[in-house]
C-alpha atoms as a PDB file:
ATOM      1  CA  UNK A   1       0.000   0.000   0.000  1.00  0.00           C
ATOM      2  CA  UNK A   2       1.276   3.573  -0.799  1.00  0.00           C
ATOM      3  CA  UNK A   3       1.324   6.673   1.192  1.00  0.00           C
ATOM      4  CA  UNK A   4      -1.625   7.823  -1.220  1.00  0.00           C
ATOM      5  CA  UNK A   5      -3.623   4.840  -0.873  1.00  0.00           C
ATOM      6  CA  UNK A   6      -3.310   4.735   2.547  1.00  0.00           C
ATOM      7  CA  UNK A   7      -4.190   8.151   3.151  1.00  0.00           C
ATOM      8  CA  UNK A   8      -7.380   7.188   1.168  1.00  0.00           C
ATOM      9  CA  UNK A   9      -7.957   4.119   3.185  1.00  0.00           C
ATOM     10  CA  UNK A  10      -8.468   6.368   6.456  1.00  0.00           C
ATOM     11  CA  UNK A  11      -5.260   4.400   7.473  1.00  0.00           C
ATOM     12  CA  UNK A  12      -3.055   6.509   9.302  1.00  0.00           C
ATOM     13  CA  UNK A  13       0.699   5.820   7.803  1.00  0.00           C
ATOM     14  CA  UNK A  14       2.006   6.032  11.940  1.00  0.00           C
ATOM     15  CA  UNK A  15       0.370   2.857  12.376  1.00  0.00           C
ATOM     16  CA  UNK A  16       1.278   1.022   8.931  1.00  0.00           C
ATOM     17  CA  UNK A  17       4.437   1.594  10.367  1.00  0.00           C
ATOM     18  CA  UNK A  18       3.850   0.188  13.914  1.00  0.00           C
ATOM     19  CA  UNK A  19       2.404  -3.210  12.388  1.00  0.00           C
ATOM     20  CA  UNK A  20       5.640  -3.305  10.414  1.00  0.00           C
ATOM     21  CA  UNK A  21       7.346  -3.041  13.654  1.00  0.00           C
ATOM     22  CA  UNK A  22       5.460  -5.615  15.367  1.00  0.00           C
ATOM     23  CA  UNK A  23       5.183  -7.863  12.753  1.00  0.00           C
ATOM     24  CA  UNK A  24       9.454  -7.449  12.622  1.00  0.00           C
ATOM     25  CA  UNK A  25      10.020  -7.984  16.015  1.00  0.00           C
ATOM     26  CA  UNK A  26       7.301 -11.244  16.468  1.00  0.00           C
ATOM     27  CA  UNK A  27       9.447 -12.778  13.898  1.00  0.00           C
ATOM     28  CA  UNK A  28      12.695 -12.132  15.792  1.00  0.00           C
ATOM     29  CA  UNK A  29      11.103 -13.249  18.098  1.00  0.00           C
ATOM     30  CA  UNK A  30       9.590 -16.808  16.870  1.00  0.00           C
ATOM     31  CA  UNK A  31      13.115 -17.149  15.209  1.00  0.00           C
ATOM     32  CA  UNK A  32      14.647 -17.483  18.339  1.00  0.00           C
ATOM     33  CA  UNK A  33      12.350 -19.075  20.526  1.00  0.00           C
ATOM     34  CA  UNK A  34      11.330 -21.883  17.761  1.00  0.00           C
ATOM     35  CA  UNK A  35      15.476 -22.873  18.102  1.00  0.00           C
ATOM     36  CA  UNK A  36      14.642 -24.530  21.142  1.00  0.00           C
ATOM     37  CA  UNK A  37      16.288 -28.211  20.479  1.00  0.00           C
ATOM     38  CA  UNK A  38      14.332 -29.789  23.307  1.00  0.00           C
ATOM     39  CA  UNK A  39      17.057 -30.163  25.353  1.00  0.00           C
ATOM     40  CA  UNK A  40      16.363 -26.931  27.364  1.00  0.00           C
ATOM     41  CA  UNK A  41      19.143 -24.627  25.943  1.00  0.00           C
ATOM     42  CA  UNK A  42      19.601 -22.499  22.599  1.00  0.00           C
ATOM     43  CA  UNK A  43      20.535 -24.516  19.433  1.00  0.00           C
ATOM     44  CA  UNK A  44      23.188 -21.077  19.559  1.00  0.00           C
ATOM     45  CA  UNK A  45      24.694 -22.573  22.122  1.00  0.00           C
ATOM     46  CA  UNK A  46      28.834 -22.674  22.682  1.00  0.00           C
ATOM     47  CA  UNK A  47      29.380 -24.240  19.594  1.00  0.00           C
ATOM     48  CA  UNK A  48      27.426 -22.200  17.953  1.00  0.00           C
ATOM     49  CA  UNK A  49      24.635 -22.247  14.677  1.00  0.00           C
ATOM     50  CA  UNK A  50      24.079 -20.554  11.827  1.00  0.00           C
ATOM     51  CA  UNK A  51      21.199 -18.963   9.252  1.00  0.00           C
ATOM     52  CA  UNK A  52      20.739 -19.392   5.961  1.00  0.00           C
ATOM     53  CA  UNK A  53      23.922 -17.185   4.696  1.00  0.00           C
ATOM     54  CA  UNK A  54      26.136 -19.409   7.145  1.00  0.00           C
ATOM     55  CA  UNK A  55      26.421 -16.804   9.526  1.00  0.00           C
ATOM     56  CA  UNK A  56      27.636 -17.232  13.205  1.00  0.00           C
ATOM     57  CA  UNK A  57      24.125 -17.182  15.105  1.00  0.00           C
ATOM     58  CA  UNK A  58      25.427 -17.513  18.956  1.00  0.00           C
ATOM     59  CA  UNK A  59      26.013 -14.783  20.993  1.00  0.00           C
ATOM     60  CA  UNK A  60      24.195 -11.201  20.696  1.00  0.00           C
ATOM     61  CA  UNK A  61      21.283  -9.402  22.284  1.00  0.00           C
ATOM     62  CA  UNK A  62      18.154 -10.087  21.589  1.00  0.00           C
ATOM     63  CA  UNK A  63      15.382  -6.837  21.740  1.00  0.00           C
ATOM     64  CA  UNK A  64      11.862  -7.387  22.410  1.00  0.00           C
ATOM     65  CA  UNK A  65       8.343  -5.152  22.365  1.00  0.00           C
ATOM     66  CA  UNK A  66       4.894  -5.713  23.048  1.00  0.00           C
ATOM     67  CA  UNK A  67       1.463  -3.096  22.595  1.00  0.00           C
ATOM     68  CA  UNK A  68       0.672  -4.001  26.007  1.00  0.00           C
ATOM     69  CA  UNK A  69       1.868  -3.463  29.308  1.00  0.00           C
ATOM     70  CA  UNK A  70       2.704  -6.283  31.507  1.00  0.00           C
ATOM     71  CA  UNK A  71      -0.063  -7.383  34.303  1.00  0.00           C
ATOM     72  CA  UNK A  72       1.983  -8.026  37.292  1.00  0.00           C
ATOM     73  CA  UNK A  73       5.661  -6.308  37.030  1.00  0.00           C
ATOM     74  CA  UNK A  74       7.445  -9.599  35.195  1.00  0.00           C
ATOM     75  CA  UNK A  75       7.079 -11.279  38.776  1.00  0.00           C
ATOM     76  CA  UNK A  76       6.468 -15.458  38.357  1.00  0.00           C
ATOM     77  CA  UNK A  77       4.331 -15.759  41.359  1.00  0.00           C
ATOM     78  CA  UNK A  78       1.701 -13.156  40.233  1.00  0.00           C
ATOM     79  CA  UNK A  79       1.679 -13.057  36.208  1.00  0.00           C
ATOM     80  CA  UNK A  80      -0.529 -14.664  34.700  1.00  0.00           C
ATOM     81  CA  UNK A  81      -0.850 -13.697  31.002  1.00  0.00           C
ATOM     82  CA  UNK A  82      -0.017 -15.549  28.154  1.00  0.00           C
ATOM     83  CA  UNK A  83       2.577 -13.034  26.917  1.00  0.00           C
ATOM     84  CA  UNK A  84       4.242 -12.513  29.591  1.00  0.00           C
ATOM     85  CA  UNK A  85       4.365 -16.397  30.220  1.00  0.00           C
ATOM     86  CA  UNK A  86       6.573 -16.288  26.696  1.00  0.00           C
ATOM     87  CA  UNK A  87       8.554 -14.059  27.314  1.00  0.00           C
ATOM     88  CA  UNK A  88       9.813 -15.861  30.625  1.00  0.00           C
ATOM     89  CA  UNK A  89       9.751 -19.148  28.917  1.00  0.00           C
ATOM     90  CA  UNK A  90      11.716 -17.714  25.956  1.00  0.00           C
ATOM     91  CA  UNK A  91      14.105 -15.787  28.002  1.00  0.00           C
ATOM     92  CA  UNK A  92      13.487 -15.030  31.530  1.00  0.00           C
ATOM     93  CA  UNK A  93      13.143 -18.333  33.248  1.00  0.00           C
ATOM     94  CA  UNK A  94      13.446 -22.124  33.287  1.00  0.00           C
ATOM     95  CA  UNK A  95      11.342 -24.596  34.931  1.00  0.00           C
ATOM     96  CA  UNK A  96      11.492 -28.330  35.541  1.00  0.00           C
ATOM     97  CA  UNK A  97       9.817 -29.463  32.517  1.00  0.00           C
ATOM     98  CA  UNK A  98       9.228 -26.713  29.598  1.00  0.00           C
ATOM     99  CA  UNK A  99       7.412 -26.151  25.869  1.00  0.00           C
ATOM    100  CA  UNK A 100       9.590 -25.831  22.188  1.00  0.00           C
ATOM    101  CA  UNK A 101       7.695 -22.943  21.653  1.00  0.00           C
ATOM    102  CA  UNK A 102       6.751 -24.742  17.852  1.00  0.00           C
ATOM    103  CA  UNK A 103       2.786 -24.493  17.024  1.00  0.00           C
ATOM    104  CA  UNK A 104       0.484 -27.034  18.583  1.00  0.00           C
ATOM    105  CA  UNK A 105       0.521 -28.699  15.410  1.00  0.00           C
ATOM    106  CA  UNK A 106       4.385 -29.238  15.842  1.00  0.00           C
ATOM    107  CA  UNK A 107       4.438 -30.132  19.356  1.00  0.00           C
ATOM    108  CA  UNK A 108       3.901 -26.954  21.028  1.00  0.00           C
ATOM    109  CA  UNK A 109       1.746 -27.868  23.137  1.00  0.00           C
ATOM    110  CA  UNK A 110       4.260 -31.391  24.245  1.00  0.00           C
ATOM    111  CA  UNK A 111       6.652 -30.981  27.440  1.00  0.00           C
ATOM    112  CA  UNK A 112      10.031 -31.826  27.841  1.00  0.00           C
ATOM    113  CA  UNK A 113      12.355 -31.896  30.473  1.00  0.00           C
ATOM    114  CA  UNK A 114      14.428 -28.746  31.064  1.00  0.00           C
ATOM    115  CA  UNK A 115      16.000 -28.154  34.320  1.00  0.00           C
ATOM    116  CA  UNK A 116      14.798 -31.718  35.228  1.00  0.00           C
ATOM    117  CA  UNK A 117      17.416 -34.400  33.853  1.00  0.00           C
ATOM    118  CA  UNK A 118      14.279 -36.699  32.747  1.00  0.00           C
ATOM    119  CA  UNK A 119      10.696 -37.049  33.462  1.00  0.00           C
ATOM    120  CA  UNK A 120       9.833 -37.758  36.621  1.00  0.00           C
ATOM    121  CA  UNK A 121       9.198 -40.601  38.388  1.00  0.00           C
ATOM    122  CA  UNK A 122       6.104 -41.421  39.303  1.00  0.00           C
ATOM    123  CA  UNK A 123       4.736 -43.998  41.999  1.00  0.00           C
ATOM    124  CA  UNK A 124       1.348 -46.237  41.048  1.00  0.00           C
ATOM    125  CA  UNK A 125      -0.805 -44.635  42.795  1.00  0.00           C
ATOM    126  CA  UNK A 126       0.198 -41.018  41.075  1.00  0.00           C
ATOM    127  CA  UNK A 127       0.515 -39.495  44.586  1.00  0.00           C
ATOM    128  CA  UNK A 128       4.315 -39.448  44.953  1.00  0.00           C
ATOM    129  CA  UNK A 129       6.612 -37.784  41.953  1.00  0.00           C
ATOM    130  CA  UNK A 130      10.163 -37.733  41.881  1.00  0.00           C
ATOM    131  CA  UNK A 131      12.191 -35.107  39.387  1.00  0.00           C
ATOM    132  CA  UNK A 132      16.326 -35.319  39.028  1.00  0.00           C
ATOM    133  CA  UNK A 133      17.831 -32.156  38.916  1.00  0.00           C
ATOM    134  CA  UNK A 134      20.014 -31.705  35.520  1.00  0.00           C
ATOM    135  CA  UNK A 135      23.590 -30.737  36.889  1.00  0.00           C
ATOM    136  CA  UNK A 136      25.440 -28.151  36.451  1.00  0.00           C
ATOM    137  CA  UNK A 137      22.929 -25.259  35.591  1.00  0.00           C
ATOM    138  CA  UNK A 138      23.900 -21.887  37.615  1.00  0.00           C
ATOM    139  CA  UNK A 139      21.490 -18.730  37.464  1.00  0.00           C
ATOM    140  CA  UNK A 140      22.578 -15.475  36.123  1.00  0.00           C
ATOM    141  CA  UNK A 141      23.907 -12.152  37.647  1.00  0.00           C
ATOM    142  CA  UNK A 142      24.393 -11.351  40.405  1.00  0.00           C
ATOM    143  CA  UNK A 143      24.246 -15.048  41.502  1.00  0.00           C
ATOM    144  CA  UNK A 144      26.655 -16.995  38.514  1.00  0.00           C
ATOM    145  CA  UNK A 145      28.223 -19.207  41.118  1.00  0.00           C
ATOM    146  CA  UNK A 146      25.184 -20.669  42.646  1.00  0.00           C
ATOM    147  CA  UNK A 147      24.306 -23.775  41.059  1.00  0.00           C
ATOM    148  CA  UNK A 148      20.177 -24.729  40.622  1.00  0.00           C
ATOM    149  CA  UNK A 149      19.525 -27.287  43.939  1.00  0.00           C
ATOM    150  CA  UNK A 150      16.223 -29.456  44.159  1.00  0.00           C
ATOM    151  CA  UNK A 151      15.999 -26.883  47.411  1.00  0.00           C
ATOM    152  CA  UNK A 152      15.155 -23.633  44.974  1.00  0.00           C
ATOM    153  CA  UNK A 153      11.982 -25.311  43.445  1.00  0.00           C
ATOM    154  CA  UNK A 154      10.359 -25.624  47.152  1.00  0.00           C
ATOM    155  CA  UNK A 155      11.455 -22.203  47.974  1.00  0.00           C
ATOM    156  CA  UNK A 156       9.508 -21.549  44.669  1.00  0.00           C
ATOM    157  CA  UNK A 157       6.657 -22.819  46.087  1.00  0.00           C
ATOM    158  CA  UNK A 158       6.870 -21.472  49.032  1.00  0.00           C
ATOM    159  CA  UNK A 159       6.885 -18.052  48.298  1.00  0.00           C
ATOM    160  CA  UNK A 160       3.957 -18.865  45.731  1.00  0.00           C
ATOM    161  CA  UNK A 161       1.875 -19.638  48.981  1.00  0.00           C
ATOM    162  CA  UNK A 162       3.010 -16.477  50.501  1.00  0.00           C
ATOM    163  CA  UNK A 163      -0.503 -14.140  50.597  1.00  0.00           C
ATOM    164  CA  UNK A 164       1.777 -10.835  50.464  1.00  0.00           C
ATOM    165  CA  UNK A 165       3.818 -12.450  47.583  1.00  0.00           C
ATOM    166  CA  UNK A 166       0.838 -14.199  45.461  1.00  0.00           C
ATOM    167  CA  UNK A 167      -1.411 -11.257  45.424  1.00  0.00           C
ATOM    168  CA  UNK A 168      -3.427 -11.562  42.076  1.00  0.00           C
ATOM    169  CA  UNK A 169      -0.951 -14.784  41.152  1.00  0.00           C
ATOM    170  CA  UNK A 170      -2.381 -18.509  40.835  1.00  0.00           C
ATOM    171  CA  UNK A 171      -1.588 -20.464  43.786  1.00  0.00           C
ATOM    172  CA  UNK A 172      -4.384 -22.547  43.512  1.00  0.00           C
ATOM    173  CA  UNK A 173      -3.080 -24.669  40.940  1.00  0.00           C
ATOM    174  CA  UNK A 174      -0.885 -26.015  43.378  1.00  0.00           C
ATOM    175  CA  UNK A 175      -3.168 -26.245  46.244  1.00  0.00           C
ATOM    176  CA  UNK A 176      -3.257 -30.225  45.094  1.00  0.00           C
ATOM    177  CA  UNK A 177       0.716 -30.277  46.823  1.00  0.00           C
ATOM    178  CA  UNK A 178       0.212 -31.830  49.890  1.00  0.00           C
ATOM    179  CA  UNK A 179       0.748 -29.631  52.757  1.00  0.00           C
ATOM    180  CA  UNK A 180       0.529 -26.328  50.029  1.00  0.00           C
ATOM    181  CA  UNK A 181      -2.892 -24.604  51.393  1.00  0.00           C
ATOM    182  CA  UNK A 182      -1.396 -25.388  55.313  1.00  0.00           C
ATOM    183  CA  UNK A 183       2.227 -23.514  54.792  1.00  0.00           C
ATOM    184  CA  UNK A 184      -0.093 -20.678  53.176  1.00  0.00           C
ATOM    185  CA  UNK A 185      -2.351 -20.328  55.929  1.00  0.00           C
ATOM    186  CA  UNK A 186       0.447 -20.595  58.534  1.00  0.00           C
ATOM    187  CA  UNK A 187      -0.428 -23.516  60.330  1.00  0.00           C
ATOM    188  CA  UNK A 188       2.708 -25.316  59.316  1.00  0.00           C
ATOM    189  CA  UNK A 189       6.879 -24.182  58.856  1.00  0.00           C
ATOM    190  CA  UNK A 190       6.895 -26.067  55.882  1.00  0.00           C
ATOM    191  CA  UNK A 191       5.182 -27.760  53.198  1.00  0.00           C
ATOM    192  CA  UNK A 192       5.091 -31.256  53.960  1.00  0.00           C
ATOM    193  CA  UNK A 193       4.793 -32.614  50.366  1.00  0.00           C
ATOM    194  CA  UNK A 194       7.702 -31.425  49.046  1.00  0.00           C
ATOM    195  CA  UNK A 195      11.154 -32.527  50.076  1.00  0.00           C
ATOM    196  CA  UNK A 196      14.911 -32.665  48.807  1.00  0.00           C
ATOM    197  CA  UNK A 197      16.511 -35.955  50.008  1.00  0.00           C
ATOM    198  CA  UNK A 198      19.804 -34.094  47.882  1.00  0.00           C
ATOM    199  CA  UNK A 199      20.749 -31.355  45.907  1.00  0.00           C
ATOM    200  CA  UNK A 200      19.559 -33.054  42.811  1.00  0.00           C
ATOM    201  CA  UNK A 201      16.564 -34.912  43.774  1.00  0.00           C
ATOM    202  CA  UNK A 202      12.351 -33.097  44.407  1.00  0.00           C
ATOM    203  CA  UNK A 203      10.219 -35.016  45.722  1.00  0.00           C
ATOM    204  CA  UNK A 204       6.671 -33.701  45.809  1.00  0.00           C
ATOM    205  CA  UNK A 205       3.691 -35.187  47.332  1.00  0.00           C
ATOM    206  CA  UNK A 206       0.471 -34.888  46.004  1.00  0.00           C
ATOM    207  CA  UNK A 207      -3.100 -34.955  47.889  1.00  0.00           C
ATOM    208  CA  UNK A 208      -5.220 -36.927  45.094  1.00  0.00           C
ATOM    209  CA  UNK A 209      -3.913 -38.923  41.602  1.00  0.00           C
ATOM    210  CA  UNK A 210      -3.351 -35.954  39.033  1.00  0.00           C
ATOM    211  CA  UNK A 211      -1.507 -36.752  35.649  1.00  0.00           C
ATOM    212  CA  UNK A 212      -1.056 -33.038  34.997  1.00  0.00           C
ATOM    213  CA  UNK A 213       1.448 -32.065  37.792  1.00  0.00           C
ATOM    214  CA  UNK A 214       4.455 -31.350  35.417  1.00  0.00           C
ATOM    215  CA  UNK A 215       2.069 -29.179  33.860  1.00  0.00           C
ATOM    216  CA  UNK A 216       1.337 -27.121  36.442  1.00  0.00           C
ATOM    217  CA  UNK A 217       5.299 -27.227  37.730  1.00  0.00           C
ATOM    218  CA  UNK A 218       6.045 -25.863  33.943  1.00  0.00           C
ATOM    219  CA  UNK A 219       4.043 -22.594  35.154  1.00  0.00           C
ATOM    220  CA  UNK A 220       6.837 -19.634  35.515  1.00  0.00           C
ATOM    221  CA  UNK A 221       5.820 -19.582  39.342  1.00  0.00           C
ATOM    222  CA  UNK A 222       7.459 -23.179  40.049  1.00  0.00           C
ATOM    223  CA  UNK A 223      10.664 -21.567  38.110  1.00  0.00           C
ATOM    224  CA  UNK A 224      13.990 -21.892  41.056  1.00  0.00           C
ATOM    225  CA  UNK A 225      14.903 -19.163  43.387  1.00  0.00           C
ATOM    226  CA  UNK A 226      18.277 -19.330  44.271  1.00  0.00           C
ATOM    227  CA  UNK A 227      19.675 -18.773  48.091  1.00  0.00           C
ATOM    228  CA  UNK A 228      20.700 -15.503  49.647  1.00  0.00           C
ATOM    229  CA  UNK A 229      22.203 -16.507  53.006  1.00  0.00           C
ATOM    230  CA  UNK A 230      19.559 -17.398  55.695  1.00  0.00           C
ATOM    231  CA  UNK A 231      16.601 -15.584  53.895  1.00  0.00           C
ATOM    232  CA  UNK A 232      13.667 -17.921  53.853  1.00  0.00           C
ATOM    233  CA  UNK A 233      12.801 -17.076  50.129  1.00  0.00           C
ATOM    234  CA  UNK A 234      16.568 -16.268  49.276  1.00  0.00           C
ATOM    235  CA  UNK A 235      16.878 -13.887  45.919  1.00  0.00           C
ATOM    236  CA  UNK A 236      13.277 -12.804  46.269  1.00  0.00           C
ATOM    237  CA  UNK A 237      13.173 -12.038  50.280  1.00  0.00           C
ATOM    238  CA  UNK A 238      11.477  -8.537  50.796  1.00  0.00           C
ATOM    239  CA  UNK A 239      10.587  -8.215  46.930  1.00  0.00           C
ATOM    240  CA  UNK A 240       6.732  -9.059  47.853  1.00  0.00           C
ATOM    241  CA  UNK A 241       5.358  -6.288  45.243  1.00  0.00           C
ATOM    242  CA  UNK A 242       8.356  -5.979  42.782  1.00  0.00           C
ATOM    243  CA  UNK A 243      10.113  -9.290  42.415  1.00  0.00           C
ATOM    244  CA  UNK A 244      10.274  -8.533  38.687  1.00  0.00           C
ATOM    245  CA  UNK A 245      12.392  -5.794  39.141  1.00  0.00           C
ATOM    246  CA  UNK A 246      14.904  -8.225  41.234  1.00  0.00           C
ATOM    247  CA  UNK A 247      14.755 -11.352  38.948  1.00  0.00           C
ATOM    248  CA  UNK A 248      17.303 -14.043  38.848  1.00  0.00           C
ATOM    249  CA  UNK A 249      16.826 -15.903  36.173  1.00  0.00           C
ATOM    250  CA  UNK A 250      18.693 -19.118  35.205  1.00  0.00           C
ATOM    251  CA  UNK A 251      17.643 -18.628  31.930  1.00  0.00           C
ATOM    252  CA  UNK A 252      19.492 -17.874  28.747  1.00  0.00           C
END
């Protein structure tokens, strides 16, 4: 469309222009989300890829936009938007089990594990599941040294039940974790169903037979939160409101 025709149209050329934009950056965007090998890291990883002129594809920054604003300050306990839930899947966070980020038709809609070293292990009676912790993984600035424990998904958790923390969030998906709705209400110091025999094994009780649980644990709320000395919900102690402005990701 021209300048001409689109003055014609009614259509303003400012927002021709915006679309382009959009449209521009979505495709960035897909680009380097869709890489996802499966394996829970960048296919421009150390070694490296490259696009269809054999160019050098690792390494560089990537620059995203969206027309709307954000619903809960980029904080994983409270946002709960389908955009912002890409955005920390594509770059922000990682969780135990994760998406390609390929359509449904694809397998976009399939899990696979990502900080877990396999699927989980789950007893007969679907009420116990057990998830290895893939080794080696450390979390970003200011916290490169700290390595992702089995501990920083329950401290997850337990700042998800946290009413000053959750405000708005959706911690009743995981109201079926045994021992979840008591730690929230304050009538227990911990919550019973979940445990860390070591570093690199969860264990996590459930209250009924549910098939979905690594769904609900690929939520951005279940992503780790690493230690900060003796503060009960480490990186993200006395960040209640504005977590998002604190975030520690252990993402690329």
């Amino acid at each position: 469309m021209t300048n001409d025709e689109a003055t014609r149209r009614g259509v303003p050329l400012k927002r021709i222009v915006k679309l382009m934009a959009v449209v521009a950056v979505l495709g960035m965007v897909a680009a380097a989300c869709g890489g996802d090998n499966g394996g829970g890291g960048s296919t421009t990883g150390a070694t490296g890829a490259t696009g269809a002129t054999g160019t050098d594809l690792s390494g560089g920054t990537l620059r995203m936009a969206m027309l709307g604003d954000v619903s809960a300050a980029f904080d994983p306990q409270k946002e709960y938007y389908s955009v912002t839930w890409e955005y920390m899947r594509c770059c922000l966070l990682r969780t135990l089990l994760s998406y390609k980020g390929v359509p449904t038709a694809d397998g976009g809609t399939q899990l696979f594990p990502d900080l877990a070293a396999a699927e989980p292990t789950v007893s007969d009676d679907q009420l116990t599941w057990t998830y290895q912790i893939k080794p080696g993984v450390h979390y970003g600035d200011p916290f490169t040294d700290v390595e992702v424990t089995a501990q920083d998904f329950i401290r997850a958790m337990e700042r998800e039940a946290n009413a000053k923390a959750n405000v708005g969030g959706y911690s009743f998906y995981y109201s079926v974790i045994k021992g979840f709705d008591d730690f929230a209400a304050g009538k227990a110091d911990s919550i019973s169903g979940m445990s860390a025999p070591d570093d690199s094994t969860l264990q996590i009780e459930v209250t009924a037979p549910t098939a979905d649980l690594s769904y609900r644990l690929a939520m951005p709320a279940a992503a780790p939160i690493p230690p900060n000395g003796d503060a009960p919900l480490g990186a993200a102690e006395g960040h209640d409101k504005n977590c998002g402005r604190f975030l520690v990701s252990p993402g690329p």
